[in-house]
N, C-alpha and C. Protein backbone atom coordinates (compact mmCIF):
# COMPACT_ATOMS: atom_id res chain seq x y z
N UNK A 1 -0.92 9.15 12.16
CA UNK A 1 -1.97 8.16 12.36
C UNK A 1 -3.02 8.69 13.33
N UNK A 2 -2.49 9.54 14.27
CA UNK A 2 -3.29 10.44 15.11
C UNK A 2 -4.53 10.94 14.73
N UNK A 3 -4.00 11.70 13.49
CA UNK A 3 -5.27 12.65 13.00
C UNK A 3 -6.11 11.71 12.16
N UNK A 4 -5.55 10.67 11.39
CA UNK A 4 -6.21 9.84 10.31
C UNK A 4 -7.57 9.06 11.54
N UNK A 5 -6.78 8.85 12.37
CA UNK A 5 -7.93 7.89 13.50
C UNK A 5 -9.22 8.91 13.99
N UNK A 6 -8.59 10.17 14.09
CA UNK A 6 -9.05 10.97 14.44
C UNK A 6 -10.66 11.32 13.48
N UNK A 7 -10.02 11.73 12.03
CA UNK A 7 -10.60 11.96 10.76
C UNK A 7 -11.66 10.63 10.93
N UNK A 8 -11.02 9.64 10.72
CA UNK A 8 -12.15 8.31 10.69
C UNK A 8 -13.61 8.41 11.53
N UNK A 9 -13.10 8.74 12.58
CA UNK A 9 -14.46 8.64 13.59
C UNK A 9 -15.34 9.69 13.08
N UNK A 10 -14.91 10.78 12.71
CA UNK A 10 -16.11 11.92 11.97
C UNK A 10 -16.63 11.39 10.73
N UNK A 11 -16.13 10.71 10.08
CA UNK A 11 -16.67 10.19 8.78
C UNK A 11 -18.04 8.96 8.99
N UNK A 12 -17.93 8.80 7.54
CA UNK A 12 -18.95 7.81 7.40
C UNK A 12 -18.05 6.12 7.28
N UNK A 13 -18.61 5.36 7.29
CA UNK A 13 -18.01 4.12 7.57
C UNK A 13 -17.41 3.83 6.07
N UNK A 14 -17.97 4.32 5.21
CA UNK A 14 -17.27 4.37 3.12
C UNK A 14 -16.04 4.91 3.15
N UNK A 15 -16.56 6.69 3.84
CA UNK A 15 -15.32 7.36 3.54
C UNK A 15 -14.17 6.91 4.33
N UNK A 16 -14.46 6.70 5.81
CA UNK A 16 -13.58 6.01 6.67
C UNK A 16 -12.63 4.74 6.44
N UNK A 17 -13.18 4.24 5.86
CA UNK A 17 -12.18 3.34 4.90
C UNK A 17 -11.26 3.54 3.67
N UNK A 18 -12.50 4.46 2.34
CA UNK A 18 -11.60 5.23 1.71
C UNK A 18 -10.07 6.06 1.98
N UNK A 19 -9.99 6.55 3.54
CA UNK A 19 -9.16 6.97 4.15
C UNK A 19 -7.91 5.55 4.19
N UNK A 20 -8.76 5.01 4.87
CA UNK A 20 -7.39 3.63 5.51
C UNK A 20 -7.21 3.09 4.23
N UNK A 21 -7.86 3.14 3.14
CA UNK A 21 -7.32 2.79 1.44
C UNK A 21 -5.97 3.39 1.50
N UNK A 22 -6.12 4.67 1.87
CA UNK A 22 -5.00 6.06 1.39
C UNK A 22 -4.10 5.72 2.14
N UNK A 23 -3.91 5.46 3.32
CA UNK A 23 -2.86 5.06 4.34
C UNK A 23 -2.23 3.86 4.32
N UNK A 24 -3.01 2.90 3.85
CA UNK A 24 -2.35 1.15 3.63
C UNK A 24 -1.61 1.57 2.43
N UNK A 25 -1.85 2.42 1.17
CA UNK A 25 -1.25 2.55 -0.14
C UNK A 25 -0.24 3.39 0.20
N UNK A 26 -0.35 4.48 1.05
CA UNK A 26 0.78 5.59 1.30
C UNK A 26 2.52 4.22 1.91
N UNK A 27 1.75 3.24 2.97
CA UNK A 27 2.82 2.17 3.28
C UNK A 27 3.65 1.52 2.30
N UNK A 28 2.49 1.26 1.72
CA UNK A 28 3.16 0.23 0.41
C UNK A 28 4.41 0.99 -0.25
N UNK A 29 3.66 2.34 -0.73
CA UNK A 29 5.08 3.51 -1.05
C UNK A 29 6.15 3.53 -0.60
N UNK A 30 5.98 4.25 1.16
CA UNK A 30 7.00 4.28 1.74
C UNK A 30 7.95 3.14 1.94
N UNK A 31 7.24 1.30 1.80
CA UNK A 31 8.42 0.34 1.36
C UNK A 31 8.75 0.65 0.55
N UNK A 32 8.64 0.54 -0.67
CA UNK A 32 9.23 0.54 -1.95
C UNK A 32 10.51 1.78 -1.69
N UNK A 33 9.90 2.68 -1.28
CA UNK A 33 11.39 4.04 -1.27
C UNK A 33 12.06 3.30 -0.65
N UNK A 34 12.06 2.84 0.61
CA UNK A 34 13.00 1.90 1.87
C UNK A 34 13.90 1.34 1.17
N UNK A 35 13.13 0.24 -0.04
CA UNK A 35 14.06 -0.64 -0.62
C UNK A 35 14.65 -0.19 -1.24
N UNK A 36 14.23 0.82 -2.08
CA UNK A 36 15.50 1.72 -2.98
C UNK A 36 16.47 2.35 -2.50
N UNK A 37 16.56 2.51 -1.14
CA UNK A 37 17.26 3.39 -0.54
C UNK A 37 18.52 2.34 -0.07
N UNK A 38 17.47 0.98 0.31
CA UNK A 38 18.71 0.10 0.81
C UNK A 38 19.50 -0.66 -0.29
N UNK A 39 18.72 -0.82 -0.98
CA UNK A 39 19.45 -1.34 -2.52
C UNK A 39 20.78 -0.16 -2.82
N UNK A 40 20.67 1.25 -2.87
CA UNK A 40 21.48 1.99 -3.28
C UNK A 40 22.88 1.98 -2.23
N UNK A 41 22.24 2.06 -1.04
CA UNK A 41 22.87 1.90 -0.12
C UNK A 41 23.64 0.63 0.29
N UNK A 42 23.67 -0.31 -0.58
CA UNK A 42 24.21 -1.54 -0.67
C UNK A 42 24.28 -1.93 1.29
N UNK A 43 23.35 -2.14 1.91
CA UNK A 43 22.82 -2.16 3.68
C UNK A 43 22.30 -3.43 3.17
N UNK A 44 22.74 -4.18 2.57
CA UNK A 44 22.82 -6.25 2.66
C UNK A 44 21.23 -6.35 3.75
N UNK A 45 20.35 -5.63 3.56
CA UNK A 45 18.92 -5.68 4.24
C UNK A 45 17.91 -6.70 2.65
N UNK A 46 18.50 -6.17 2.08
CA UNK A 46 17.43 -6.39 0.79
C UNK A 46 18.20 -7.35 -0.28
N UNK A 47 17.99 -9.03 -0.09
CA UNK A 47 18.83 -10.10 -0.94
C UNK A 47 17.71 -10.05 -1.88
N UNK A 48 18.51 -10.80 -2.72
CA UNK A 48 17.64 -11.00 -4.69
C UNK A 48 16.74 -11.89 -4.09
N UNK A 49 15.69 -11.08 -4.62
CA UNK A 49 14.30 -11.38 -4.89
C UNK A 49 12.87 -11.19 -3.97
N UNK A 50 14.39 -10.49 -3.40
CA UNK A 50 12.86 -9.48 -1.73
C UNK A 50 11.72 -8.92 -1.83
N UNK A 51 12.55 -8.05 -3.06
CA UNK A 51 11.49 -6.83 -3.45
C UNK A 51 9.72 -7.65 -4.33
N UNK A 52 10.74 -8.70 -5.01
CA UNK A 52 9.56 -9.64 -5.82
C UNK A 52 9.04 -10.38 -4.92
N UNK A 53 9.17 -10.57 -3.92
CA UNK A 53 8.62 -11.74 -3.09
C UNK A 53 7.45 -10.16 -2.51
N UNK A 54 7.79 -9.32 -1.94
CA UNK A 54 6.82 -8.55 -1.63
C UNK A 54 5.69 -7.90 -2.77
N UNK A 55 6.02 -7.68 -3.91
CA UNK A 55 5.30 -7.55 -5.29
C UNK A 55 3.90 -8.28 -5.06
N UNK A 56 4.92 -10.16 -4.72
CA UNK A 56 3.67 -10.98 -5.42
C UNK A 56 2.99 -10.98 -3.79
N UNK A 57 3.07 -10.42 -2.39
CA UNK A 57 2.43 -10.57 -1.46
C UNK A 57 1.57 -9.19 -1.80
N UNK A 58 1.74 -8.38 -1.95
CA UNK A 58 1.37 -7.48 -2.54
C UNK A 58 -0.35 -7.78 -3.32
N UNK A 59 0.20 -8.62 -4.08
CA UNK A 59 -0.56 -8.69 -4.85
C UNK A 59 -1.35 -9.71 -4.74
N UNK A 60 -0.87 -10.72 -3.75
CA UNK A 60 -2.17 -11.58 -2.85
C UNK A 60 -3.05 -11.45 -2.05
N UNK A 61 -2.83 -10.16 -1.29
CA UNK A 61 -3.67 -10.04 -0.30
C UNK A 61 -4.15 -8.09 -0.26
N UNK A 62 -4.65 -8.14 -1.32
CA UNK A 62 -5.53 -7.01 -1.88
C UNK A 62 -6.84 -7.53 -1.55
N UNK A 63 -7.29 -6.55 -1.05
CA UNK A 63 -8.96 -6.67 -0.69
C UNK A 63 -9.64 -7.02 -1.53
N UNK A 64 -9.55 -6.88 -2.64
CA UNK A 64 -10.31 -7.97 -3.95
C UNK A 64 -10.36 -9.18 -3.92
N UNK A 65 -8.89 -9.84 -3.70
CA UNK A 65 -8.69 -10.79 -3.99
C UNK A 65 -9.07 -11.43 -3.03
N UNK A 66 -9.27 -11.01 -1.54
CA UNK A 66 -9.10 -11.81 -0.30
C UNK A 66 -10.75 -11.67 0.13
N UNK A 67 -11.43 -10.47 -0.79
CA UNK A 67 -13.07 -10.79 -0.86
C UNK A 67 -13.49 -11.64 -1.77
N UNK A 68 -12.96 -12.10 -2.79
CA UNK A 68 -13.59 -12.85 -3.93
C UNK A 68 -13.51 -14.11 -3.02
N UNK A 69 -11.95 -14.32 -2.49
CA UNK A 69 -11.71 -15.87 -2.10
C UNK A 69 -12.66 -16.15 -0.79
N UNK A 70 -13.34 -15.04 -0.06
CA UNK A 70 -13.12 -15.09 1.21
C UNK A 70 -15.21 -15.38 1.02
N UNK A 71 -15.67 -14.39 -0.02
CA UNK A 71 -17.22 -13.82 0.29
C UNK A 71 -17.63 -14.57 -1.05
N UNK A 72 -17.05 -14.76 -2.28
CA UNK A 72 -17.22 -15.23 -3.70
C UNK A 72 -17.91 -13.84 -4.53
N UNK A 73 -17.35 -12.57 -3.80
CA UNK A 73 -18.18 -11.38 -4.32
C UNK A 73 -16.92 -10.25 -3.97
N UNK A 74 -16.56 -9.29 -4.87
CA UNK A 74 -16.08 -8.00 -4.64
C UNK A 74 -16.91 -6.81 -4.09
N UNK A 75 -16.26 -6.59 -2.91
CA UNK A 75 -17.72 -4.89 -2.11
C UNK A 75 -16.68 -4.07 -2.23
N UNK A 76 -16.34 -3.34 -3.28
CA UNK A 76 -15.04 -2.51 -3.45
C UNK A 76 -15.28 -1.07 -2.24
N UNK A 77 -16.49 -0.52 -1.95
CA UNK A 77 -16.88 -0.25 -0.34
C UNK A 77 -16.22 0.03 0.87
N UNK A 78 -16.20 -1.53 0.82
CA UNK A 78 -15.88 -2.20 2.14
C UNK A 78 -14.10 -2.21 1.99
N UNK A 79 -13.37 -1.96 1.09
CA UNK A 79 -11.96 -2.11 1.15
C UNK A 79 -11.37 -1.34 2.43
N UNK A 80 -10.02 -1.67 2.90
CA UNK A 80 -9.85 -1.01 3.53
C UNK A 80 -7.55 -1.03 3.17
N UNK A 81 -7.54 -2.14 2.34
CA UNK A 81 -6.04 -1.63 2.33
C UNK A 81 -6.04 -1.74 1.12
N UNK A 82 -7.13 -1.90 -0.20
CA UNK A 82 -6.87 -1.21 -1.25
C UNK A 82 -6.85 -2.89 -2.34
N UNK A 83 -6.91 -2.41 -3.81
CA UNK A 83 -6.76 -3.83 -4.55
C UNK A 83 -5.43 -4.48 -4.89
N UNK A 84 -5.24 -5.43 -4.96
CA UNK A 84 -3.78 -6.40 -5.16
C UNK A 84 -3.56 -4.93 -6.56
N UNK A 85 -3.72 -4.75 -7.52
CA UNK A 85 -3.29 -3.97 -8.50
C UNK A 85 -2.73 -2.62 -7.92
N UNK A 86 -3.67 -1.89 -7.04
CA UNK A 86 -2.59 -0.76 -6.52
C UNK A 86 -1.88 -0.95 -5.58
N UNK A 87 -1.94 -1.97 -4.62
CA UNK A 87 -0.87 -2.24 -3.87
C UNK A 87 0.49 -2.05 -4.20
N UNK A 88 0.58 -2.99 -5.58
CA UNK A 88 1.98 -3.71 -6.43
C UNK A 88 2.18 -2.30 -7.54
N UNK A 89 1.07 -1.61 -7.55
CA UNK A 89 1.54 0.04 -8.16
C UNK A 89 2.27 0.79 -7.36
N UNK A 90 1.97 0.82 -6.08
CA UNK A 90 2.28 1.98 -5.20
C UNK A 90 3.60 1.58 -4.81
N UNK A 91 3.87 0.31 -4.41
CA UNK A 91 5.21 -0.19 -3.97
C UNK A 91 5.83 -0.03 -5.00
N UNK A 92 5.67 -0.16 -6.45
CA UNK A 92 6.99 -0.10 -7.43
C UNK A 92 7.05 1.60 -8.10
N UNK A 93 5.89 2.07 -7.25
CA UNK A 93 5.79 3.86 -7.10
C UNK A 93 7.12 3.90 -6.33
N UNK A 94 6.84 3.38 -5.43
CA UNK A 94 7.75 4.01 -4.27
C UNK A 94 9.43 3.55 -4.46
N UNK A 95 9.46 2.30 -5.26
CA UNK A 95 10.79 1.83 -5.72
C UNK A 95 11.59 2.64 -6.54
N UNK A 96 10.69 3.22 -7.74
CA UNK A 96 10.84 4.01 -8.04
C UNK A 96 11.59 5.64 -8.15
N UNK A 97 10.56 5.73 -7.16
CA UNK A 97 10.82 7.60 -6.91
C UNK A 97 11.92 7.27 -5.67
N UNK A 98 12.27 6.42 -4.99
CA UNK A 98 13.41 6.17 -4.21
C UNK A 98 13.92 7.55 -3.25
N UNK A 99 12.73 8.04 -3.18
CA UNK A 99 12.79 9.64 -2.32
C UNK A 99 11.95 10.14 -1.41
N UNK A 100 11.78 9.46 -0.24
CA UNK A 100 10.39 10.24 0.65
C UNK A 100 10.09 11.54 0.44
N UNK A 101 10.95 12.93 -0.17
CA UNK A 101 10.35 13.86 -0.46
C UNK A 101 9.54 14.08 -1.42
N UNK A 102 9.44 12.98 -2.54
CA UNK A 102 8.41 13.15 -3.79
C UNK A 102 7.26 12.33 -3.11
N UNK A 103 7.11 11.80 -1.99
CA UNK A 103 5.99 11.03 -1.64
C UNK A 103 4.85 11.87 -1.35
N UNK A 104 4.93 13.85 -0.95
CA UNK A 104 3.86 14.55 -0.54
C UNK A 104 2.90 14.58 -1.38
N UNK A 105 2.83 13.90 -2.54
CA UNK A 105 1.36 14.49 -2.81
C UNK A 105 0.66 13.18 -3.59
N UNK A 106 0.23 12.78 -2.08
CA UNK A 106 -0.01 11.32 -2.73
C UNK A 106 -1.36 11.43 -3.40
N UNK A 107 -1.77 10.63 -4.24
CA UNK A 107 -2.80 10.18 -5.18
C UNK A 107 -2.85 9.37 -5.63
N UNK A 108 -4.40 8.54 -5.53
CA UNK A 108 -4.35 6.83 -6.20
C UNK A 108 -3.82 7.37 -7.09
C-alpha cells in the first residue's frame, strides 16, 4: 500500500484512481481465495450463505451503482473501488482460483 500511495501522488487524479480501481479489485480477490481456503479448511469462519451475502454486497456498492443512486449519472473517471459487476467477478475470481499464488498477475 506503501508504494501504491506512493504511485498515486505522482499521477494524475484519473490514473490515481484507476490505480485504487486495481487495489479495491485485487481485495475483493484476495476474499474470495480466504473463503476458499476456509471453506476447504472446514475453519466454521464461513456459514451457508456468507460468501452470497458478500456477492450481493459486492454488488451493491460498486461505484456505478452508488453514482447513479447518489449523482443520477455514471463518471466511470471518478471510480475508485471499481463497478458492482467486477467487484462480484473478482471475488468469485478469487473463490475460484482458491490460491494466493495464481493471484500475481492481476488484470481487470
Amino acid at each position: 500500500m506503501n508504494k501504491v500511495d506512493a504511485a498515486r501522488q505522482r499521477m494524475s487524479r484519473e490514473q490515481a484512481n484507476q490505480l485504487s480501481v486495481r487495489v479495491e479489485l485485487q481485495v475483493d480477490c484476495f476474499a474470495g481465495v480466504w473463503a476458499n481456503v476456509a471453506q476447504k479448511n472446514n475453519a466454521k469462519l464461513i456459514e451457508p450463505g456468507d460468501f452470497q451475502e458478500r456477492l450481493n454486497a459486492a454488488g451493491a456498492i460498486g461505484d456505478d451503482r452508488l453514482q447513479k443512486e447518489t449523482q443520477g449519472r455514471v463518471v466511470p473517471e471518478a471510480f475508485t473501488h471499481s463497478t458492482s459487476a467486477q467487484r462480484q467477478r473478482w471475488l468469485n475470481r478469487g473463490l475460484a482460483m482458491g490460491d494466493m499464488g495464481q493471484v500475481r498477475h492481476f488484470r481487470r
